[in-house]
Protein backbone atom coordinates (compact mmCIF):
# COMPACT_ATOMS: atom_id res chain seq x y z
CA UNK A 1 21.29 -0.80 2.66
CA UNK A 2 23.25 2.33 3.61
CA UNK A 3 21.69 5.32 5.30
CA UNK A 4 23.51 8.49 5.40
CA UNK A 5 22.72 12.09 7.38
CA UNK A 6 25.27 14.87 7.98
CA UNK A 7 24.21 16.17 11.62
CA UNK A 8 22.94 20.49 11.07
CA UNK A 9 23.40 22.76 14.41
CA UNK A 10 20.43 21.95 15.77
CA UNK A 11 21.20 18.29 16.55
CA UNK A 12 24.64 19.33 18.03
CA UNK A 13 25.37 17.27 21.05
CA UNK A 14 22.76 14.28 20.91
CA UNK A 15 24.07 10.69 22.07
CA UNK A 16 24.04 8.85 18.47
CA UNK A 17 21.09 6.73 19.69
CA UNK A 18 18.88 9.88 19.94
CA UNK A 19 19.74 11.07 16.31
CA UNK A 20 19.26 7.74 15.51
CA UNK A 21 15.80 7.98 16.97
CA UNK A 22 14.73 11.51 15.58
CA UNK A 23 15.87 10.03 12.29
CA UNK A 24 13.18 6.58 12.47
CA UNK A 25 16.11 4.35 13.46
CA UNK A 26 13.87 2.01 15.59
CA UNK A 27 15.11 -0.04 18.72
CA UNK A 28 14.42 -3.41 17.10
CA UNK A 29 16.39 -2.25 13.51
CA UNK A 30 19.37 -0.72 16.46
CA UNK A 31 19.16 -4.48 17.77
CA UNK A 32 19.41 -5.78 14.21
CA UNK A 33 22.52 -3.78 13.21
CA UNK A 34 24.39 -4.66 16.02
CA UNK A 35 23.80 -8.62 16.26
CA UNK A 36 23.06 -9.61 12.60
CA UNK A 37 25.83 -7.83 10.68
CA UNK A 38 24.92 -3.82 10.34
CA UNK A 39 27.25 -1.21 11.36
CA UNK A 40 27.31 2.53 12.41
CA UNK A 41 29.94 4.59 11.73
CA UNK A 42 30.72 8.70 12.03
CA UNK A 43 32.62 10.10 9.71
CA UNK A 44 33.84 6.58 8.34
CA UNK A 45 34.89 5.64 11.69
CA UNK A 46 32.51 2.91 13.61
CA UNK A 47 31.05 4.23 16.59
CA UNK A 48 28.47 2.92 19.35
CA UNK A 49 25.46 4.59 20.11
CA UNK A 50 26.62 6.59 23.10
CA UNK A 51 28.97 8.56 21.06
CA UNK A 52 27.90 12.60 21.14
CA UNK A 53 27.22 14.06 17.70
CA UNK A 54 28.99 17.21 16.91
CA UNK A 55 27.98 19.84 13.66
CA UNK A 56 29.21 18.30 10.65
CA UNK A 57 29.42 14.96 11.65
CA UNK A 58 28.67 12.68 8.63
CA UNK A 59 26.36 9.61 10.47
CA UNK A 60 26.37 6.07 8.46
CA UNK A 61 23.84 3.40 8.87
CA UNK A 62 24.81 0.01 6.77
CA UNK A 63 21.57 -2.17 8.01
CA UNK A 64 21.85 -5.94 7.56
CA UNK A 65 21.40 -7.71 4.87
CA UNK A 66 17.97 -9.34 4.33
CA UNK A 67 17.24 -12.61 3.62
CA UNK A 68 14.94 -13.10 0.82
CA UNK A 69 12.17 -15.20 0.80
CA UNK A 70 13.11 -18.41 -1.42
CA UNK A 71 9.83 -20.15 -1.42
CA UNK A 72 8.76 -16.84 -4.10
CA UNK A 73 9.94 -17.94 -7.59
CA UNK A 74 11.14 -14.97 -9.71
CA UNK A 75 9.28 -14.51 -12.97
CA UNK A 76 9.26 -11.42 -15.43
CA UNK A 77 5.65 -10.56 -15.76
CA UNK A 78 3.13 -7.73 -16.60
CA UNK A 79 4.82 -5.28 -14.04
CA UNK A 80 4.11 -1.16 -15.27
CA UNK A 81 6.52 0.88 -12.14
CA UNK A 82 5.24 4.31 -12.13
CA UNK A 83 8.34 4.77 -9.40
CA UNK A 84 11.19 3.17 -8.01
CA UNK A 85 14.32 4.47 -5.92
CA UNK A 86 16.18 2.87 -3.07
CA UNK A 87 13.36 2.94 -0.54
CA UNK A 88 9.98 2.50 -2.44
CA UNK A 89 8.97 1.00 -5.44
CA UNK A 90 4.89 2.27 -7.01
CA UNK A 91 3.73 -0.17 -9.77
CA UNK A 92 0.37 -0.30 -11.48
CA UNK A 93 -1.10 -3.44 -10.85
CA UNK A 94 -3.54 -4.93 -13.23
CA UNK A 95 -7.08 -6.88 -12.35
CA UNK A 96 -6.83 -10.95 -12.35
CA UNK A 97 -3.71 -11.25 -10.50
CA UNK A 98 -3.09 -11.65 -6.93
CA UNK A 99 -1.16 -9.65 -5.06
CA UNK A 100 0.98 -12.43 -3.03
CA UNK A 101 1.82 -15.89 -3.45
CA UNK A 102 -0.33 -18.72 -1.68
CA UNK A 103 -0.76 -22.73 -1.70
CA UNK A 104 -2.72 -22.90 -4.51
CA UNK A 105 -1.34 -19.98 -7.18
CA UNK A 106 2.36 -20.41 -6.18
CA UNK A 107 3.35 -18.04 -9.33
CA UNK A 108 2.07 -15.23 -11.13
CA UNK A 109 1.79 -12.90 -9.06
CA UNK A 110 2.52 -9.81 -8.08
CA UNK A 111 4.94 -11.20 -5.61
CA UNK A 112 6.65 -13.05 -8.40
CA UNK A 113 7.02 -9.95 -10.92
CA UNK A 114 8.56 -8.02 -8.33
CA UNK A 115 10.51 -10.62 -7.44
CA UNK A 116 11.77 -11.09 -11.24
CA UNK A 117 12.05 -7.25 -11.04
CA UNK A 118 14.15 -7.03 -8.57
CA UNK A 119 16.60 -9.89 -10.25
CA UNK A 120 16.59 -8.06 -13.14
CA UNK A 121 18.46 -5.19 -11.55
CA UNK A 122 21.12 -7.10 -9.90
CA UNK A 123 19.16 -6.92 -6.36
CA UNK A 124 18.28 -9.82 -3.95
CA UNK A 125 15.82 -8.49 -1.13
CA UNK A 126 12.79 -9.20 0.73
CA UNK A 127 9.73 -8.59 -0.94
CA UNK A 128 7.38 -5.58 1.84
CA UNK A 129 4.43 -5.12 -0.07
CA UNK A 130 2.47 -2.13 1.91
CA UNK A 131 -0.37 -1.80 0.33
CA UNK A 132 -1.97 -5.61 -0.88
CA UNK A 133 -4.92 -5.44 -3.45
CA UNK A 134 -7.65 -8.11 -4.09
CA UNK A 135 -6.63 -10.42 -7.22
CA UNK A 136 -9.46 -8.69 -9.16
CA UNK A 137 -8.63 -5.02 -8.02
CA UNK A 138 -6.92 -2.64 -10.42
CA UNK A 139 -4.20 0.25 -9.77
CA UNK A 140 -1.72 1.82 -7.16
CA UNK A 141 0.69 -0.84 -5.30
CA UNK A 142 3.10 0.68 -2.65
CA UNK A 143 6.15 -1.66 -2.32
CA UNK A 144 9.01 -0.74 0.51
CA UNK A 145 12.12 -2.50 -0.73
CA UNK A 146 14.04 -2.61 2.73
CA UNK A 147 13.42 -2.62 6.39
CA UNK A 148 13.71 0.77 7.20
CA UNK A 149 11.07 2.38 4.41
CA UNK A 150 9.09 -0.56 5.30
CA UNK A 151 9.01 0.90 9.30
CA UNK A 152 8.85 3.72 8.93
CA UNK A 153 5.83 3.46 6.02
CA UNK A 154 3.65 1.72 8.78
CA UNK A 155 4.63 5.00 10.87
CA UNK A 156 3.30 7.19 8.35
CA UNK A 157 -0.05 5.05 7.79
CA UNK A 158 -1.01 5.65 11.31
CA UNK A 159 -0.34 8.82 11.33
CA UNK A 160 -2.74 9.26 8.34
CA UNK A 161 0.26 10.76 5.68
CA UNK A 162 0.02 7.69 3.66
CA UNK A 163 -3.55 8.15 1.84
CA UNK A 164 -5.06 5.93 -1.15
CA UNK A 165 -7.84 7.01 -3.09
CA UNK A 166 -10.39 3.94 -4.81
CA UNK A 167 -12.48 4.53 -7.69
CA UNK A 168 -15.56 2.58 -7.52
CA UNK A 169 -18.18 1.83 -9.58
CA UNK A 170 -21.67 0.77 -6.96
CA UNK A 171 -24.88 -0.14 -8.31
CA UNK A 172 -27.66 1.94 -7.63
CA UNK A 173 -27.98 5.59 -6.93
CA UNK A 174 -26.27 6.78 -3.80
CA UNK A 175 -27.36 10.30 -2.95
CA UNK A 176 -24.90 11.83 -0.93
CA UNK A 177 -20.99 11.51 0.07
CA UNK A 178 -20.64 9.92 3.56
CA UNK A 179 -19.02 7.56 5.83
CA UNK A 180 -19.63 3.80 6.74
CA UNK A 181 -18.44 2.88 10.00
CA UNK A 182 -19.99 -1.14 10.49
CA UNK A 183 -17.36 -4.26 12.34
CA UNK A 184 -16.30 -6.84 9.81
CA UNK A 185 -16.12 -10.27 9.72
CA UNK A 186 -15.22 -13.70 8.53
CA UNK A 187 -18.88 -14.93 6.66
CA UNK A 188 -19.60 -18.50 9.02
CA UNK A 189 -18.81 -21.08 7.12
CA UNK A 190 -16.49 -19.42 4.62
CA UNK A 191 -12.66 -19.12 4.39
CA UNK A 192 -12.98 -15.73 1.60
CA UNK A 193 -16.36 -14.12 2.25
CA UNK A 194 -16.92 -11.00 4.84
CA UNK A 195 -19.57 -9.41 6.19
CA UNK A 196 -20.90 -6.89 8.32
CA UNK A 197 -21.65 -8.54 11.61
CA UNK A 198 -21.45 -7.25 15.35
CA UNK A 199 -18.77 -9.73 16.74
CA UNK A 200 -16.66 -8.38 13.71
CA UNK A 201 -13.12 -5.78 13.42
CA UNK A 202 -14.11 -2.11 13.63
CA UNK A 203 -14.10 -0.68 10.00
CA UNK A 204 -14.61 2.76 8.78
CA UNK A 205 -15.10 3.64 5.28
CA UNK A 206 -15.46 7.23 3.55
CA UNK A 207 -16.85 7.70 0.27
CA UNK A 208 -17.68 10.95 -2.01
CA UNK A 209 -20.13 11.08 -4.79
CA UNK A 210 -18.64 12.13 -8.41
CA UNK A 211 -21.37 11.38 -10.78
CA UNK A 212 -24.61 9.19 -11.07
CA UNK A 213 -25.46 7.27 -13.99
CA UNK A 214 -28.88 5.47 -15.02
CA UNK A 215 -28.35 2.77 -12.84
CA UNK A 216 -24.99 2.94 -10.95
CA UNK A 217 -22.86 5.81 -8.96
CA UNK A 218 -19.20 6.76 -9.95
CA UNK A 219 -17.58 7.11 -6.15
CA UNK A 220 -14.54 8.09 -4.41
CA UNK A 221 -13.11 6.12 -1.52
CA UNK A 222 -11.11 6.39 0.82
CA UNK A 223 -10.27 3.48 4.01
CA UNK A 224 -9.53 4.62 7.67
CA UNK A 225 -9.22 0.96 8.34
CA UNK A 226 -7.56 -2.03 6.11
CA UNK A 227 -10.18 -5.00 6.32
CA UNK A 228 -10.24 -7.90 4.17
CA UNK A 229 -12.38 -6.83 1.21
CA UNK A 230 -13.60 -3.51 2.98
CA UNK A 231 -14.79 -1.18 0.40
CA UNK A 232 -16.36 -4.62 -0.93
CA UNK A 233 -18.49 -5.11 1.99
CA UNK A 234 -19.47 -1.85 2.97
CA UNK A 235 -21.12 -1.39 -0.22
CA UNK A 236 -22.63 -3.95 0.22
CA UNK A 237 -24.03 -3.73 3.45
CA UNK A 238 -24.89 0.33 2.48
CA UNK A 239 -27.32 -1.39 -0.69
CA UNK A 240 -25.22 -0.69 -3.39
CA UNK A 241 -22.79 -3.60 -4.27
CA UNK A 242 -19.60 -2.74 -6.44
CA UNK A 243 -20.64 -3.37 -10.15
CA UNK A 244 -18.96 -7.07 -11.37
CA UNK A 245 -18.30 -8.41 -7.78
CA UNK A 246 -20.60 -12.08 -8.16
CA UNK A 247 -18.93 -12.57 -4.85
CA UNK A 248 -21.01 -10.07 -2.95
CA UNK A 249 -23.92 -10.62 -5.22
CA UNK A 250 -23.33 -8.03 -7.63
CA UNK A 251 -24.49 -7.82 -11.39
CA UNK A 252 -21.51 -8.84 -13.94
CA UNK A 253 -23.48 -7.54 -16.78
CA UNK A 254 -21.17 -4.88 -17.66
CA UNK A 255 -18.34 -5.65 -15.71
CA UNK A 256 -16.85 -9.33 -14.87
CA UNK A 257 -14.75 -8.33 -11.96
CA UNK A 258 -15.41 -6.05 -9.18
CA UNK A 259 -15.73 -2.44 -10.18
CA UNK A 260 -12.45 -0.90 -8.05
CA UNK A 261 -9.51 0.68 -8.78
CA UNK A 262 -6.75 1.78 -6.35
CA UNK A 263 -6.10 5.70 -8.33
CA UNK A 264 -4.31 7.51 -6.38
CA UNK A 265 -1.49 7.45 -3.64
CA UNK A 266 -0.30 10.35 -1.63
CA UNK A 267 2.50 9.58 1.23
CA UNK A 268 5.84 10.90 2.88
CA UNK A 269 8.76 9.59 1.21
CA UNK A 270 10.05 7.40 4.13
CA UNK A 271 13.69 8.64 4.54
CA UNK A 272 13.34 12.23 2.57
CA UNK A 273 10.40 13.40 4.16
CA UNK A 274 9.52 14.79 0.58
CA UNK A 275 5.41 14.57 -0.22
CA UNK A 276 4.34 12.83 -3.01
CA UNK A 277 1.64 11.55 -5.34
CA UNK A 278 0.87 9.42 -7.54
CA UNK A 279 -2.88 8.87 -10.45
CA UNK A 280 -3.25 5.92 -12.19
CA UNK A 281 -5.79 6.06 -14.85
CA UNK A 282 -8.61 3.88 -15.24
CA UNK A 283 -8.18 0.59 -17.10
CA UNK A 284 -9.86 -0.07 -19.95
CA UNK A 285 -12.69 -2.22 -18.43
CA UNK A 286 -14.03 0.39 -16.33
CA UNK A 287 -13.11 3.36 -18.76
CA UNK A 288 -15.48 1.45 -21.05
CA UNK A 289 -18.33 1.30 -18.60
CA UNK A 290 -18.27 4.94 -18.40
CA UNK A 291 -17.87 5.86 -22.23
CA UNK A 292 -20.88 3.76 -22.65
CA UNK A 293 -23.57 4.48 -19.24
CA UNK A 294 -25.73 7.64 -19.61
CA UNK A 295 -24.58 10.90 -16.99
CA UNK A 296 -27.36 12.04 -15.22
CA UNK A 297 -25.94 14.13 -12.59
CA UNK A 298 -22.21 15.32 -12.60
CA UNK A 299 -21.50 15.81 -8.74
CA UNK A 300 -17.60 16.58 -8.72
């Protein structure tokens, strides 16, 4: 991977390691390049991080080469990209596959297709998936397709300026938009199922209302916190379990998966610093649910 800046006036005079650093080139990724095969070089001539910038200078990163992970068997697969450059690659995942590989569903996933992908276009990397989704969850997958996106990208989350938006489809009537802040846990006595439970990982989720139907209420959501099956189990615990999810006891009438849909991503492009955004309509499932349930209050 090859990162280039040109230095502007106002970084005149910085050691190379500080431009580095104003430009996300972290200490460990510096320790990488020099002991596992990168290289920096100003204006095409290789330089060590002492050297002083001047105006002008043209400043080239070439980070190591990753090694891919082998045990993940490329496969071409279901795999819609809504973007893809160097850094990042946005695909539209669909319900009913996982995101990752694991002992007992070694292929066909997500993993895989990228994976495949990847092949496809002549490139051999590891696989950084940012932003994991439950097998059964629909929509917006954030991939970072090197080291340095996939950094910086954790950067950015904590900083709150990479933001996903759920759909979600909760039984009952929920009156009003708010927030539900209750620790998480691991269910005793199961390896998959959470719950809400005092010895549990802070969580905080925040929800606003968009419409209620007869018997269920069209939400937005949005996760200060990334626990296993969050949105899942705060519905749950709030009294109004995600339509489809028979995991957390919910009715699969209308729906046989959980109702939830990643929609919408907003973020900083990780070496640009451009903003962007991303929708990704509903799938059909859920868009069917709605053509067919009864309004009774439009909210948004």
């Amino acid at each position: 991977m090859k990162l280039t800046w040109t230095v502007t006036p106002a970084d005149n005079g910085l050691l190379l390691r500080t431009f580095l650093s104003h430009h996300h080139i972290s200490k460990r990724l510096l320790s990488a390049i020099k002991f596992s095969g990168g290289q920096i070089r100003v204006n095409e001539k290789v330089e060590n991080v002492r050297y002083q910038v001047s105006t002008g200078d043209v400043i080239t990163v070439d980070t190591p080469i990753e090694q891919e992970n082998d045990s993940i068997i490329p496969e071409i697969g279901p795999l819609k990209v809504l973007f893809e450059d160097e850094f990042i690659l946005v695909v539209d995942k669909p319900a009913g596959i996982a995101s990752i590989t694991a002992q007992y569903h070694p292929t066909q996933t997500m993993a895989n297709f990228i994976k495949g992908h990847y092949y496809q276009n002549g490139e051999k990397q590891a696989i950084h998936i940012v932003s994991r989704l439950d097998k059964d969850t629909s929509g917006i997958m954030l991939i970072a397709k090197n080291r340095f996106a996939h950094a910086r990208l954790s950067e950015l989350h904590q900083q709150g300026l990479v933001k996903r938006t759920y759909r979600a489809f909760a039984e009952g009537t929920i009156a009003e938009s708010g927030a539900i802040i209750a620790p998480i846990g691991r269910k005793d006595g199961s390896i998959m199922i959470r719950e809400v439970r005092a010895d549990g990982k802070y969580a905080e989720t925040h929800y606003q209302v968009r419409n209620h139907y007869h018997d269920w209420t069209d939400v937005n959501v949005e996760l200060r916190t990334g626990r296993t099956h969050q949105i899942r189990v705060h519905f749950q615990h709030l009294g109004h379990t995600l339509m489809g999810d028979d995991m957390y006891k919910g009715s699969v009438t209308r729906l046989k998966r959980q109702a939830l849909h990643s929609e919408k991503l907003r973020l900083i492009h990780p070496f640009t610093g451009e903003e962007m955004s991303f929708v990704c309509e509903l799938p059909a499932d859920m868009a069917a649910v709605l053509a067919q349930s009864e309004l009774i209050t439009s909210i948004r």
